[in-house]
N, C-alpha and C. Protein backbone atom coordinates (compact mmCIF):
# COMPACT_ATOMS: atom_id res chain seq x y z
N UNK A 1 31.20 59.72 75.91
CA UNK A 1 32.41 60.17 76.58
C UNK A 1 33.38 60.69 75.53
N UNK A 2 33.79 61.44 75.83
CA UNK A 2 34.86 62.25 75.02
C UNK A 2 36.41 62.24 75.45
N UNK A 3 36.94 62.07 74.09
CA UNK A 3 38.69 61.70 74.68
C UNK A 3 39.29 63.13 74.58
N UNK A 4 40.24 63.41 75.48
CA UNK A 4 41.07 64.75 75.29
C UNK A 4 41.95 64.20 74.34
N UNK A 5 42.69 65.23 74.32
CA UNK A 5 43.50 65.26 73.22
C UNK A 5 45.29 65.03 73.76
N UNK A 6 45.96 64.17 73.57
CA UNK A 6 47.14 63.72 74.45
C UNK A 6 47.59 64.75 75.28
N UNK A 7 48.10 66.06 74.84
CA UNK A 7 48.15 66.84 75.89
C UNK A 7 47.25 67.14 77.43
N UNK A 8 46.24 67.07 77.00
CA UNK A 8 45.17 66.91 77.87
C UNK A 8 45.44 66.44 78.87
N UNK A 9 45.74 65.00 78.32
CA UNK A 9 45.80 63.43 78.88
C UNK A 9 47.20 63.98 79.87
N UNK A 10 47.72 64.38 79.18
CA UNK A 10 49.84 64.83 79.80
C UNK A 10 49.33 65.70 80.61
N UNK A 11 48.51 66.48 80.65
CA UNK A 11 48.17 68.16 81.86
C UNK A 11 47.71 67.10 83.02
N UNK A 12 46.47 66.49 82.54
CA UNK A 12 45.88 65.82 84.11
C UNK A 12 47.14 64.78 84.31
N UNK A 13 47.28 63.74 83.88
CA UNK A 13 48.54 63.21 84.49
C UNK A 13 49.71 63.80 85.27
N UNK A 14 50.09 64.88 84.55
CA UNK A 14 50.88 65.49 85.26
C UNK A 14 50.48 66.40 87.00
N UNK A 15 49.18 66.99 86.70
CA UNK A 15 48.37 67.60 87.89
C UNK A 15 47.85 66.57 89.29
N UNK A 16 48.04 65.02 88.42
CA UNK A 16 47.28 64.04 89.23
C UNK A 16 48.70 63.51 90.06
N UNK A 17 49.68 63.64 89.58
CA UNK A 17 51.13 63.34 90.27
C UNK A 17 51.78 64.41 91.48
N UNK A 18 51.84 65.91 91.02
CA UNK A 18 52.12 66.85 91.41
C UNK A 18 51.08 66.64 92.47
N UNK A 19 49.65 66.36 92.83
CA UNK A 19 49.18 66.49 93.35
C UNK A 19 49.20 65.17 94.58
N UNK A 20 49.58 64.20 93.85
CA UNK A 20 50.20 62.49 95.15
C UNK A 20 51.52 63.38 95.49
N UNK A 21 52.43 64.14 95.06
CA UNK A 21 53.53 64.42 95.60
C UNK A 21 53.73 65.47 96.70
N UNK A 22 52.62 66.31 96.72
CA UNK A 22 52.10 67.68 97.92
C UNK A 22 51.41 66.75 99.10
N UNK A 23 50.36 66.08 98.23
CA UNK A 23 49.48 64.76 99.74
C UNK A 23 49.43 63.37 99.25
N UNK A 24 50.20 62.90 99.68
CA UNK A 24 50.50 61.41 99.51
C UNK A 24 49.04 61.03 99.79
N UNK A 25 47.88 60.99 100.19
CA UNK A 25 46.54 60.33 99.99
C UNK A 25 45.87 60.68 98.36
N UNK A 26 46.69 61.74 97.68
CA UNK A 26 45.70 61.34 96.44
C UNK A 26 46.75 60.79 95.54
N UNK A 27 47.79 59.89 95.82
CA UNK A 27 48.38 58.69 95.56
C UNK A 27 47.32 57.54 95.21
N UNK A 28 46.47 57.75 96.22
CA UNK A 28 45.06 56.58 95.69
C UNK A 28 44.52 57.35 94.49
N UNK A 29 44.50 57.94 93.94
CA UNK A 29 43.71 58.26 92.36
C UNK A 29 44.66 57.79 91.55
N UNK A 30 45.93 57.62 91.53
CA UNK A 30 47.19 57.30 90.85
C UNK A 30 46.78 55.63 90.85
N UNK A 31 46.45 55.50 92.18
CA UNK A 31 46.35 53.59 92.15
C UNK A 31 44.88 52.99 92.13
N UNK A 32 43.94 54.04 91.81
CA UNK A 32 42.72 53.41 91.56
C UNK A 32 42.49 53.43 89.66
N UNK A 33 43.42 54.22 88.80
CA UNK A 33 43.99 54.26 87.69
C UNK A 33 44.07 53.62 86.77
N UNK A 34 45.41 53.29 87.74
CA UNK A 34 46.27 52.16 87.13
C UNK A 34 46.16 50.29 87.62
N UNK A 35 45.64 50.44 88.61
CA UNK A 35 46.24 48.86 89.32
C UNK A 35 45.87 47.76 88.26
N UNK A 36 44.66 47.80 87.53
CA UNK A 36 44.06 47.11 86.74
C UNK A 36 45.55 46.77 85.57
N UNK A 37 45.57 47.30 85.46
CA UNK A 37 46.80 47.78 83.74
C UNK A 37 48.00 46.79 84.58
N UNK A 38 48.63 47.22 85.66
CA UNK A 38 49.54 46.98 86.64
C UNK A 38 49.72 45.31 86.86
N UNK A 39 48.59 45.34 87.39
CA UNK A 39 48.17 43.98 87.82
C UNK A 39 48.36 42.99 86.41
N UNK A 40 47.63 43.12 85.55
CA UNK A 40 47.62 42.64 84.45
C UNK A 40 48.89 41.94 84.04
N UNK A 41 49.80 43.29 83.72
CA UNK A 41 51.38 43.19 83.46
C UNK A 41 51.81 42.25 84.50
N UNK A 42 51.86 42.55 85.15
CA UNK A 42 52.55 41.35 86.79
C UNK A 42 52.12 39.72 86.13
N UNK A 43 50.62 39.66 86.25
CA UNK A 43 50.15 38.16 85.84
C UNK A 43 50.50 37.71 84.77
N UNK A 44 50.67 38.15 84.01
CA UNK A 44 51.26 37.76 82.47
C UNK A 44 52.55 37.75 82.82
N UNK A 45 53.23 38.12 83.75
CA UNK A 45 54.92 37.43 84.06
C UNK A 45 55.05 36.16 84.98
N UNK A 46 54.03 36.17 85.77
CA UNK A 46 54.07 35.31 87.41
C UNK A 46 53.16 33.88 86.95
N UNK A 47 51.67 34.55 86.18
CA UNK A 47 50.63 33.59 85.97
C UNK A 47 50.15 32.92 87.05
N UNK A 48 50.74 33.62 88.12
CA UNK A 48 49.66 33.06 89.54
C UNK A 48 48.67 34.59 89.77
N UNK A 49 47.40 34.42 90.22
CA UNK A 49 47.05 35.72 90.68
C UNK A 49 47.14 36.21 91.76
N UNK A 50 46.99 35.36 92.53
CA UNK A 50 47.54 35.76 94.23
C UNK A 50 49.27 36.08 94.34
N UNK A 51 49.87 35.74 93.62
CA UNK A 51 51.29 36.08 93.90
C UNK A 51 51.07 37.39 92.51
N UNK A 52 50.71 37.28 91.66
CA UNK A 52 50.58 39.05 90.87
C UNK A 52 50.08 39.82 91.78
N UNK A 53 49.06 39.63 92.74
CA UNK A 53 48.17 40.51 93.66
C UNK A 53 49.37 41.40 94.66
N UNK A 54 50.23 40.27 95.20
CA UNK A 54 51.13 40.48 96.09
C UNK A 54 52.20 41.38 95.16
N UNK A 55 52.71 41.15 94.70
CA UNK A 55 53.64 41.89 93.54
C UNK A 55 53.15 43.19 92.68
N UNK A 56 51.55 43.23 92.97
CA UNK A 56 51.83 44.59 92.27
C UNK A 56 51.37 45.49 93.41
N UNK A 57 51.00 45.12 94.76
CA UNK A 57 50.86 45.64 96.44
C UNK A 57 52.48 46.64 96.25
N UNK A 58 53.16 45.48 96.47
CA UNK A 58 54.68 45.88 96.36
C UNK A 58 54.93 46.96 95.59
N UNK A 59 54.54 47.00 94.27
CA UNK A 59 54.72 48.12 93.12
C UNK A 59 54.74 49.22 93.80
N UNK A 60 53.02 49.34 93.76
CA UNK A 60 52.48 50.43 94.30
C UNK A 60 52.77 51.03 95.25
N UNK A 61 53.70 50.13 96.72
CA UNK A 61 53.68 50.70 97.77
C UNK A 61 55.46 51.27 96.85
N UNK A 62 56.18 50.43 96.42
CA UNK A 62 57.48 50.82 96.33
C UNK A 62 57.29 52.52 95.23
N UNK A 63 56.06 52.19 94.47
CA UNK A 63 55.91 53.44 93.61
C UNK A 63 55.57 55.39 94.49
N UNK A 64 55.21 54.83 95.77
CA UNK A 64 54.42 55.62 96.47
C UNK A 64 56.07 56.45 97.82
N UNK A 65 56.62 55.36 97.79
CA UNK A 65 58.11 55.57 98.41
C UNK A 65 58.80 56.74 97.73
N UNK A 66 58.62 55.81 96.19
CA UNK A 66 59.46 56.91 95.00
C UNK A 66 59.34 58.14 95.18
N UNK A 67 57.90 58.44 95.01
CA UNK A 67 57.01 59.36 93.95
C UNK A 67 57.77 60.90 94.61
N UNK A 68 58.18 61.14 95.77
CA UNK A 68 58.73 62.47 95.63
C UNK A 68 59.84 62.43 94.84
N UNK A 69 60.72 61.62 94.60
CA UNK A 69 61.74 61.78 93.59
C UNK A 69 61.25 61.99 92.41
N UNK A 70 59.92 61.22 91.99
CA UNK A 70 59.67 60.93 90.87
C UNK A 70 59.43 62.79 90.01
N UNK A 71 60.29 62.85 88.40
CA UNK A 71 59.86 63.97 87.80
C UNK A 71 59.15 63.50 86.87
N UNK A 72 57.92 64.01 86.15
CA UNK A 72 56.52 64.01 85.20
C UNK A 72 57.87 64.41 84.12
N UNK A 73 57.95 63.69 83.27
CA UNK A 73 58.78 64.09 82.06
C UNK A 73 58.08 63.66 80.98
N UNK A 74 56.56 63.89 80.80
CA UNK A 74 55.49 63.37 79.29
C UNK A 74 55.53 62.42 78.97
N UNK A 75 56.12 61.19 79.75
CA UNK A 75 55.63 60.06 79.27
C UNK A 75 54.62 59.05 80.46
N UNK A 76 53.91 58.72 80.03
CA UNK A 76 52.38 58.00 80.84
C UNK A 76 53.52 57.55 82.57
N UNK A 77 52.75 57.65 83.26
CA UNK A 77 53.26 57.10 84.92
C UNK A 77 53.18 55.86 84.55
N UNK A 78 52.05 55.46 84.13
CA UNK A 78 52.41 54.16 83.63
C UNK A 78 53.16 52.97 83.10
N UNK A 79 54.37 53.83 82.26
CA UNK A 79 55.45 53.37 82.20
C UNK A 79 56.37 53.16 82.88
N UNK A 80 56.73 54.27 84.18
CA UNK A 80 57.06 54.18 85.86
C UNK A 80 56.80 53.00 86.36
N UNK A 81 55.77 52.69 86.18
CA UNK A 81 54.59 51.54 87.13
C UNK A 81 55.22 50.17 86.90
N UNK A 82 55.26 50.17 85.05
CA UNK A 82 55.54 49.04 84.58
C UNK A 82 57.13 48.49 84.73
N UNK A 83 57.66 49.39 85.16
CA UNK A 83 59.33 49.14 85.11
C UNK A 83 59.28 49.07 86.60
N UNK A 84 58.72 49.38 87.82
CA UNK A 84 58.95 49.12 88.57
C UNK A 84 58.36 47.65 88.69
N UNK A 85 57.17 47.30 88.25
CA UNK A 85 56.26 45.88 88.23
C UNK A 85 57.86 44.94 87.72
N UNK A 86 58.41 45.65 86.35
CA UNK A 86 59.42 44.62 85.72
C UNK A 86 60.28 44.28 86.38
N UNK A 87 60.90 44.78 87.64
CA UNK A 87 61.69 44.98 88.39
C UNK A 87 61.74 43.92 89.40
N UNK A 88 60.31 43.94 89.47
CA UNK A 88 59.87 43.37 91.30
C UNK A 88 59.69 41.48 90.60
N UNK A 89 59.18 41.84 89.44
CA UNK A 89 58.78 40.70 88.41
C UNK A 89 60.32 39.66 88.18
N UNK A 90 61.25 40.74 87.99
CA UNK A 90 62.61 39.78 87.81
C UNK A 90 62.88 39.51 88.95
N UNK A 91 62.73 40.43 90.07
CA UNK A 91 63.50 39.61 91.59
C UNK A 91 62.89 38.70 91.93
N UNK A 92 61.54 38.38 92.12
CA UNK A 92 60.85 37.74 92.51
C UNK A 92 61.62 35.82 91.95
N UNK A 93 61.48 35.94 90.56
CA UNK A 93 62.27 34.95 89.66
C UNK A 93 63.54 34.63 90.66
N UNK A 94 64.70 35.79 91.03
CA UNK A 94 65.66 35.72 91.00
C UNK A 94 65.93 35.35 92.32
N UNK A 95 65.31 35.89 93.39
CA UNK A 95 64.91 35.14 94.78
C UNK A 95 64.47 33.54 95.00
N UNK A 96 63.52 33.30 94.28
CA UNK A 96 62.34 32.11 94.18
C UNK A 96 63.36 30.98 93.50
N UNK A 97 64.57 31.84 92.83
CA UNK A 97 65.11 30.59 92.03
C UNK A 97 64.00 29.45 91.06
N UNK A 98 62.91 30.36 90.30
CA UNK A 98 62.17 29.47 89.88
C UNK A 98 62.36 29.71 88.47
N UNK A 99 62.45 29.51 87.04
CA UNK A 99 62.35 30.06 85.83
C UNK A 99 60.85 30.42 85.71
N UNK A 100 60.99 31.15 84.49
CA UNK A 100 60.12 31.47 83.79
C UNK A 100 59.62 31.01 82.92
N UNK A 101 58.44 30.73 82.52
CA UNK A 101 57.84 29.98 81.57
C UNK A 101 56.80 30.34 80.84
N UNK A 102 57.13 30.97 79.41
CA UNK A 102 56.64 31.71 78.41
C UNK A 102 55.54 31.46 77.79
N UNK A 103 54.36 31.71 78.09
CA UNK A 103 53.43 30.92 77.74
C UNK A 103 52.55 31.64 76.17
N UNK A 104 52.39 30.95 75.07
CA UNK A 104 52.17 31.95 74.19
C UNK A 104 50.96 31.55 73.30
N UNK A 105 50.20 32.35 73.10
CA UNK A 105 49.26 31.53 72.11
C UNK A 105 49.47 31.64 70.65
N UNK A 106 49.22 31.15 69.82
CA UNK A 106 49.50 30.74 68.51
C UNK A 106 49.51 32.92 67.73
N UNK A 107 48.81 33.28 68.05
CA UNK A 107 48.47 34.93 67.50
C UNK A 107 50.22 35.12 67.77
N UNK A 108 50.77 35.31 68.82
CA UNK A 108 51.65 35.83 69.68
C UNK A 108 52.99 35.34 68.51
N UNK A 109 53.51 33.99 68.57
CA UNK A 109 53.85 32.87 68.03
C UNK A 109 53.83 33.64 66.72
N UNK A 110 53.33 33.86 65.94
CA UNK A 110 52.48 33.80 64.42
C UNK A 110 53.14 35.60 64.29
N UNK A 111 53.07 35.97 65.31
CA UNK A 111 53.67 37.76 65.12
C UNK A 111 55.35 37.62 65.43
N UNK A 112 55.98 36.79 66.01
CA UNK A 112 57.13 37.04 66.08
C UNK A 112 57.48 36.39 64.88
N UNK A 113 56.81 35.27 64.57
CA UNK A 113 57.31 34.56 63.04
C UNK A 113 57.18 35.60 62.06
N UNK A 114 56.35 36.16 62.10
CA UNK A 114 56.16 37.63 60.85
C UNK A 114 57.58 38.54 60.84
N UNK A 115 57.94 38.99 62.11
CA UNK A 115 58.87 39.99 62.05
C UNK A 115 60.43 39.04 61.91
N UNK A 116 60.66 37.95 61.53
CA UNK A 116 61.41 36.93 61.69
C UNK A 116 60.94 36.49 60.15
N UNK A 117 60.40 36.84 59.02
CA UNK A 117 60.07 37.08 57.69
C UNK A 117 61.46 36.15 57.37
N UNK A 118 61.91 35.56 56.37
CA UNK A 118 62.92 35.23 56.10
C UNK A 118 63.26 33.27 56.57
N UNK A 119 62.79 33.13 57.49
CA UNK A 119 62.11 31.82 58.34
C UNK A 119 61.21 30.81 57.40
N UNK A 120 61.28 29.89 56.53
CA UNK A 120 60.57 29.77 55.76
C UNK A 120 59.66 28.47 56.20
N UNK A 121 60.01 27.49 57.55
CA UNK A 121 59.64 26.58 57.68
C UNK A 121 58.87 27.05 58.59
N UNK A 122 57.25 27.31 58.80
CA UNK A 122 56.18 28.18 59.76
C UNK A 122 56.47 26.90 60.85
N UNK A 123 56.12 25.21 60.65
CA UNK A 123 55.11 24.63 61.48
C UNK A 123 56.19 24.47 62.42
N UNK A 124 57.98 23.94 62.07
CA UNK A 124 59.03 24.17 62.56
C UNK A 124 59.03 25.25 63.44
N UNK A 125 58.80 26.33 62.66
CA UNK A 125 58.87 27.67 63.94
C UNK A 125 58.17 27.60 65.14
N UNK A 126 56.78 27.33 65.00
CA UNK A 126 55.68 27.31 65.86
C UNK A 126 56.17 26.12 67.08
N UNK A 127 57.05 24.90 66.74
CA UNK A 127 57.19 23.59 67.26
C UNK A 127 58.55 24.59 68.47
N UNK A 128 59.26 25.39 67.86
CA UNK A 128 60.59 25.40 68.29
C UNK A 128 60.47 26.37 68.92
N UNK A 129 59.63 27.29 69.01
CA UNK A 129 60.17 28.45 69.45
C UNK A 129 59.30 28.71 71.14
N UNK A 130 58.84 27.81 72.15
CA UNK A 130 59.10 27.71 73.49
C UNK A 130 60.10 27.21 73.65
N UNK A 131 60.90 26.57 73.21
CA UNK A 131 62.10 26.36 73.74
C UNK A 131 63.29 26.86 73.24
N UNK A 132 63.22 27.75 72.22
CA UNK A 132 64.10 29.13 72.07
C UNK A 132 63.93 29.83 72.64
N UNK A 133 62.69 30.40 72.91
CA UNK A 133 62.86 31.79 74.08
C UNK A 133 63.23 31.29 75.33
N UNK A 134 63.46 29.58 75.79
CA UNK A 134 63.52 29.23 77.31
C UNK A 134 65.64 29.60 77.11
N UNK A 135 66.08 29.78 76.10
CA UNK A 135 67.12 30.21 76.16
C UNK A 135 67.74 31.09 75.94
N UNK A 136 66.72 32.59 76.02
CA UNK A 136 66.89 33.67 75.97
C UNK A 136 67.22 34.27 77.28
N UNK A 137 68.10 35.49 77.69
CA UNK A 137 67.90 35.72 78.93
C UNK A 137 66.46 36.46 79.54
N UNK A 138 66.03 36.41 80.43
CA UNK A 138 64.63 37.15 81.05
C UNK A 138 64.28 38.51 80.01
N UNK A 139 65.40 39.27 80.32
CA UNK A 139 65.48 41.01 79.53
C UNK A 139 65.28 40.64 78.25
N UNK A 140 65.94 38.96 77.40
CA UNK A 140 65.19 39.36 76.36
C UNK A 140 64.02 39.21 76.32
N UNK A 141 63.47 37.98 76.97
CA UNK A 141 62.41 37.50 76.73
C UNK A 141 61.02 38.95 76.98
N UNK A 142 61.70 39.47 77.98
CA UNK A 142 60.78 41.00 78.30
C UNK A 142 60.88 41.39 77.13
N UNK A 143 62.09 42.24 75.95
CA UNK A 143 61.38 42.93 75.34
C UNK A 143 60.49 42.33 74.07
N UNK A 144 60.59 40.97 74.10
CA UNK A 144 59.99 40.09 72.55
C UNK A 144 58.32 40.26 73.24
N UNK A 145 58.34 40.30 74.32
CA UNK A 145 57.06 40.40 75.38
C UNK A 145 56.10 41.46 75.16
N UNK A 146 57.14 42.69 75.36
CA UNK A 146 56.63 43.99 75.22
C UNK A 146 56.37 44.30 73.85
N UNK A 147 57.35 44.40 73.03
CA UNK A 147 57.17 44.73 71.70
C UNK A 147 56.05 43.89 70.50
N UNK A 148 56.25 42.40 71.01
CA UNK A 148 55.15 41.44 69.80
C UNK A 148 54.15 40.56 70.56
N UNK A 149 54.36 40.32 72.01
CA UNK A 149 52.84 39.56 72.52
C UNK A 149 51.98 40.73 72.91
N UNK A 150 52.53 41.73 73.13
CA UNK A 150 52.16 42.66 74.06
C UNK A 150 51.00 44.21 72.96
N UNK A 151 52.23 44.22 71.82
CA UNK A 151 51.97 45.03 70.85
C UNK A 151 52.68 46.62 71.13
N UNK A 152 53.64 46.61 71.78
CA UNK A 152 53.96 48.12 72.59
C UNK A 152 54.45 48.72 71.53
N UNK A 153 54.54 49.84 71.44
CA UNK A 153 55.44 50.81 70.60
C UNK A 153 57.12 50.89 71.26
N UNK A 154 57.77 51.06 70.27
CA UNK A 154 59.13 51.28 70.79
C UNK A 154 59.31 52.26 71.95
N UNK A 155 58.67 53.60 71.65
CA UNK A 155 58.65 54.58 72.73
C UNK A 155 57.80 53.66 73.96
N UNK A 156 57.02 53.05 73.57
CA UNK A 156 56.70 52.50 75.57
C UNK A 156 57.56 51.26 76.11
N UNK A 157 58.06 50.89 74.81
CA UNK A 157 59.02 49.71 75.20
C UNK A 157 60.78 50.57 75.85
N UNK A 158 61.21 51.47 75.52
CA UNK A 158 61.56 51.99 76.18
C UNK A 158 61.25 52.93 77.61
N UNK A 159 60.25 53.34 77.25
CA UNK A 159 59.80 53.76 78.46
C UNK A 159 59.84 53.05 80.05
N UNK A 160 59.58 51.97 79.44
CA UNK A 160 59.12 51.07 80.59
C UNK A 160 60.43 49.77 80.99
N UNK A 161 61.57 49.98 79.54
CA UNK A 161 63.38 49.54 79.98
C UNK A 161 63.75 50.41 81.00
N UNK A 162 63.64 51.89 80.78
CA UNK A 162 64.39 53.01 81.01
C UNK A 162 65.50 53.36 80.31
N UNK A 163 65.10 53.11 79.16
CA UNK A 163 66.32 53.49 77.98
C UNK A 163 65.77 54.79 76.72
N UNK A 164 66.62 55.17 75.91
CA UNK A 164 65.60 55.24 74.82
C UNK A 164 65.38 54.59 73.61
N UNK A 165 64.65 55.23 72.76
CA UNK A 165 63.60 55.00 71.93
C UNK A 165 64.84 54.15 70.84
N UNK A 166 65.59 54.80 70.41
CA UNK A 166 66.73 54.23 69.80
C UNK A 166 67.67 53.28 70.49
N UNK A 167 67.53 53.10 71.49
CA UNK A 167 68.57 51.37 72.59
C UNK A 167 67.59 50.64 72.25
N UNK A 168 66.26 50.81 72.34
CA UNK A 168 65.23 50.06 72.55
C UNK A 168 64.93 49.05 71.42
N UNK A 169 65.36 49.80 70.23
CA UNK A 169 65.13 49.57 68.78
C UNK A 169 66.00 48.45 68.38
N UNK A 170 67.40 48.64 68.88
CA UNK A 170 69.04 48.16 68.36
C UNK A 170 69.21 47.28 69.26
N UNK A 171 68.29 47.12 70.62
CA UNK A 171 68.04 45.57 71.15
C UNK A 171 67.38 44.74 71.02
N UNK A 172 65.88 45.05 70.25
CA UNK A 172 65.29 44.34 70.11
C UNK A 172 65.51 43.61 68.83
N UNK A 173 66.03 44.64 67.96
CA UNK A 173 66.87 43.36 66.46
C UNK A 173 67.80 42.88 66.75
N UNK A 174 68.76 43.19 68.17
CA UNK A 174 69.45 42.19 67.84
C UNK A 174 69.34 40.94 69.19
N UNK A 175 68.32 40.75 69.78
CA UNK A 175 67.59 39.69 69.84
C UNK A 175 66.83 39.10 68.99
N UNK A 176 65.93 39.90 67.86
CA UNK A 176 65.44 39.29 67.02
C UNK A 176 66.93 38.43 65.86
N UNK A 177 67.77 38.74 65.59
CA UNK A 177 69.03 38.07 65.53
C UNK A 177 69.50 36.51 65.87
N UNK A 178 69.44 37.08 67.59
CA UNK A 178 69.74 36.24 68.30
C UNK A 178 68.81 34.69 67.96
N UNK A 179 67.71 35.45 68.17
CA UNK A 179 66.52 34.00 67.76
C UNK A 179 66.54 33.64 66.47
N UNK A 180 66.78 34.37 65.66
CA UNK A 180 67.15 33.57 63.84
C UNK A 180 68.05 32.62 64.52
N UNK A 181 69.25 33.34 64.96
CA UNK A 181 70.50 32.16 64.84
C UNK A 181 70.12 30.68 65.90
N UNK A 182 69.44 30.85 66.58
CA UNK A 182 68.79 29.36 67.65
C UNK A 182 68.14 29.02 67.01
N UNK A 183 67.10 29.72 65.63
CA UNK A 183 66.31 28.72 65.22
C UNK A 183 67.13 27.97 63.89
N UNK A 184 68.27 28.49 63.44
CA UNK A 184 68.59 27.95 62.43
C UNK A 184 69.97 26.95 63.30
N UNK A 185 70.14 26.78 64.34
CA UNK A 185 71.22 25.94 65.02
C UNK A 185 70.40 24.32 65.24
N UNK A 186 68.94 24.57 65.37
CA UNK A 186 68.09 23.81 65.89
C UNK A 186 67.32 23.16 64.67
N UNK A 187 67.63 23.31 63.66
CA UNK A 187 67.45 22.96 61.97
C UNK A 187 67.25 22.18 61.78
């Protein structure tokens, strides 16, 4: 199999949208796509699968509502997808009145301690830091999510805020900030 070349990738994406937006039935090539990717993102916020199942139904149908508004501006639909998933992901929380609970494995853990360089006590870090991010707000905890469990690039980590590339950057240090100063309060 052979990969196009990003433009490529940007022509059919773009042709595969233009084309859900003339007949809303090839909206299903848009969601036979993506749902996998979609879904994914949802469960890694919810960690139930039947309630991710239900929540990214929602996406899709709320994505399919959009999509004539929606303009192809070169960056993946996917990022669309994911900000609407982030969306449905915080109400859900915010309805349910339930928190969130960050679940991380040691890799995850071990990459935010890296970019947090300067931190000199590791086993301390590793001990403290579920219950530093339980006092982060959600939005931060999303972008420490996106950017270091996740591995995103700034451009998809904005993409998928709805900000840009530069907000995206100057929030995420200064949450990374934020968490120096909780871990050194907690000393």
């Amino acid at each position: 199999m052979t990969t196009g070349t990003v433009s490529d990738r940007q022509q059919t994406e773009k042709e595969m949208v233009e084309r859900a937006q003339e007949h809303p039935a090839a909206f299903r090539n848009i969601y036979e796509a993506h749902f996998k990717d979609v879904f994914r993102f949802v469960y890694n916020r919810v960690g139930e699968a039947e309630l991710a199942k239900d929540i990214t139904q929602t996406v899709f149908v709320k994505a399919l509502q959009a999509l004539p508004r929606y303009q192809y501006r070169g960056a993946p639909i996917l990022s669309w997808l994911y900000r609407i998933a982030l969306n449905e992901c915080l109400d859900f929380f915010r309805k349910s009145k339930k928190s969130r609970e960050v679940v991380l494995d040691q890799e995850q853990a071990e990459a935010l301690y890296e970019e947090l360089i300067g931190i000199s006590q590791r086993e301390e870090w590793l001990e403290k830091l579920p219950d530093i991010l339980s006092q982060l707000k959600p939005d931060e905890v999303t972008f420490l999510e996106l950017r270091f469990f996740e591995s995103r690039s700034f451009k998809e980590v904005a993409a998928i805020q709805g900000m840009t590339e530069t907000n995206a950057k100057i929030k995420t240090y200064r949450i990374l900030e934020r968490v120096r100063k909780l871990f050194e309060t907690r000393s």
